[in-house]
N, C-alpha and C. Protein backbone atom coordinates (compact mmCIF):
# COMPACT_ATOMS: atom_id res chain seq x y z
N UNK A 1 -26.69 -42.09 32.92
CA UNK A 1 -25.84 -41.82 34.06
C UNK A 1 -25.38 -40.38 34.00
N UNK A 2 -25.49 -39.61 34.79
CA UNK A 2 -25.11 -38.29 34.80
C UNK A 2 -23.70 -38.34 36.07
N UNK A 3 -22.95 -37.52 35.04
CA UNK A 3 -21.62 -37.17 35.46
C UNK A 3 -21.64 -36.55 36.91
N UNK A 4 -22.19 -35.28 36.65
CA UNK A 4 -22.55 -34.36 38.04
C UNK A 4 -23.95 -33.40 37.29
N UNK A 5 -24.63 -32.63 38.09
CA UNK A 5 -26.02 -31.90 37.86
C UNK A 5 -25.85 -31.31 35.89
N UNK A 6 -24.36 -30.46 35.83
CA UNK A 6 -24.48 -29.76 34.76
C UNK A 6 -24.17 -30.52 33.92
N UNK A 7 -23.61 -31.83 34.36
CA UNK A 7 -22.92 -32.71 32.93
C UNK A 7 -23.69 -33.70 33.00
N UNK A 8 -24.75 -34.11 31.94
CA UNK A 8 -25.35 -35.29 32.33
C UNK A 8 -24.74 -36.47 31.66
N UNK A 9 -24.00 -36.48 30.84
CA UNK A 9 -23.23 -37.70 30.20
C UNK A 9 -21.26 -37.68 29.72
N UNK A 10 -20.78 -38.55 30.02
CA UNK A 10 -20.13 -38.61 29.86
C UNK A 10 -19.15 -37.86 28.17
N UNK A 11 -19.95 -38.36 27.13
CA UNK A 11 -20.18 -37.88 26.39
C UNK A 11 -20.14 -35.83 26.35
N UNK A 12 -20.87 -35.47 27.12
CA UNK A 12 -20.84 -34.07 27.02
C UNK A 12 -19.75 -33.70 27.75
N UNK A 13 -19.34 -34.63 28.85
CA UNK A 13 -18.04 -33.98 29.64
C UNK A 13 -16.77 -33.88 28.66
N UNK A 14 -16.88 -34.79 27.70
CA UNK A 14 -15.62 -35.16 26.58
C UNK A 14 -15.58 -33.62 25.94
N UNK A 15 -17.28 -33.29 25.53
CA UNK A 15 -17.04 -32.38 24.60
C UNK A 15 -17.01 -31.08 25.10
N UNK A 16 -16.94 -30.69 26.53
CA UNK A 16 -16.76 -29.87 27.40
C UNK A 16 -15.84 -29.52 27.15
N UNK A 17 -15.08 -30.37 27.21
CA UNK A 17 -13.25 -30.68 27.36
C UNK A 17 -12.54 -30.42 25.86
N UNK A 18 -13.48 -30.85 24.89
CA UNK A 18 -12.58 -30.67 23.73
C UNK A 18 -13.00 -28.44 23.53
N UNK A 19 -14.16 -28.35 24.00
CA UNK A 19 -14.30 -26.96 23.67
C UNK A 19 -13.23 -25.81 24.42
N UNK A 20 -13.13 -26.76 25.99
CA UNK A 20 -12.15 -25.78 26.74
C UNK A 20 -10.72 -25.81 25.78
N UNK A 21 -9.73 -26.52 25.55
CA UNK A 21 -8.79 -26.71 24.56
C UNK A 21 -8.43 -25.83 23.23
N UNK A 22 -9.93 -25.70 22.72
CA UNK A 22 -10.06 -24.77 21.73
C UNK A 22 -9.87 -23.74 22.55
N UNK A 23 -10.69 -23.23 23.47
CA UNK A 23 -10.72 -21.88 24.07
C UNK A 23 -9.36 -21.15 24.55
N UNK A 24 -8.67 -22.09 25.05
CA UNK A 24 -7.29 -22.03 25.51
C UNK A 24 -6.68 -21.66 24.24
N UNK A 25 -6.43 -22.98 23.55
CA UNK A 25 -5.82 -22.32 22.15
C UNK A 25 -5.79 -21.09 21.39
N UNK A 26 -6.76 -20.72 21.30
CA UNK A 26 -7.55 -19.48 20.89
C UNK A 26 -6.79 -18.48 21.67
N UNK A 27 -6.80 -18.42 23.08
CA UNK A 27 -6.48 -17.39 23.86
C UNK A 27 -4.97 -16.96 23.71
N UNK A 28 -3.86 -18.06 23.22
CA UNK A 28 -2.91 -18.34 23.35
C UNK A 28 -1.65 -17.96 22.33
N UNK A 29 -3.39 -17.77 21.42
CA UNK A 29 -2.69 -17.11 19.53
C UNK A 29 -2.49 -18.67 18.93
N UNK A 30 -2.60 -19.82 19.54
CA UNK A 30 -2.02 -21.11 18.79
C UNK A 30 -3.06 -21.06 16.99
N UNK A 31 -2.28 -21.30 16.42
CA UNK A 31 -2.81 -21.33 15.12
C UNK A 31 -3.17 -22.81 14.92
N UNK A 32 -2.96 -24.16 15.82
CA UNK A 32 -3.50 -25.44 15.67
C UNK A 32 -3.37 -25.59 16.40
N UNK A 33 -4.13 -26.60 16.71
CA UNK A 33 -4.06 -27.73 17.99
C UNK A 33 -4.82 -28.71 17.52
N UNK A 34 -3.99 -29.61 18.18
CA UNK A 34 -4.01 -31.28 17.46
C UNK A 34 -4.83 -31.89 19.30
N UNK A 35 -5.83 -32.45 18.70
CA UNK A 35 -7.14 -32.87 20.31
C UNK A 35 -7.23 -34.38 19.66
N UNK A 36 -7.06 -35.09 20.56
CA UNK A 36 -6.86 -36.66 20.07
C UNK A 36 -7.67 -37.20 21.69
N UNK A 37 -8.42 -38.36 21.48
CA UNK A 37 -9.68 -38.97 22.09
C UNK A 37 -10.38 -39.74 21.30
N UNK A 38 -11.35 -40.53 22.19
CA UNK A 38 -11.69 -41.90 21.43
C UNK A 38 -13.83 -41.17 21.22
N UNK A 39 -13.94 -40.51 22.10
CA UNK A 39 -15.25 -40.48 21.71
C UNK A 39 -16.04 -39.33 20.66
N UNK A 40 -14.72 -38.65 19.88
CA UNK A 40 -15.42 -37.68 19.44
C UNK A 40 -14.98 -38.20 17.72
């Protein structure tokens, strides 16, 4: 089952999502971030 064209699984949308978080974090100076979810 594909999500939409660039996301083909649900699965990759999760880990889309956990990478944006980091990215944010990162940008933000956060020295942790705590990412809580069931599929990773």
């Amino acid at each position: 089952m594909k999500v939409n064209e660039r996301v083909p699984t649900f699965f990759a949308a999760e880990v889309l999502a956990f990478l944006q978080v980091v990215q944010v974090g990162l940008d933000l100076g956060l020295r942790q971030v705590v990412i809580e979810g069931d599929a990773l």
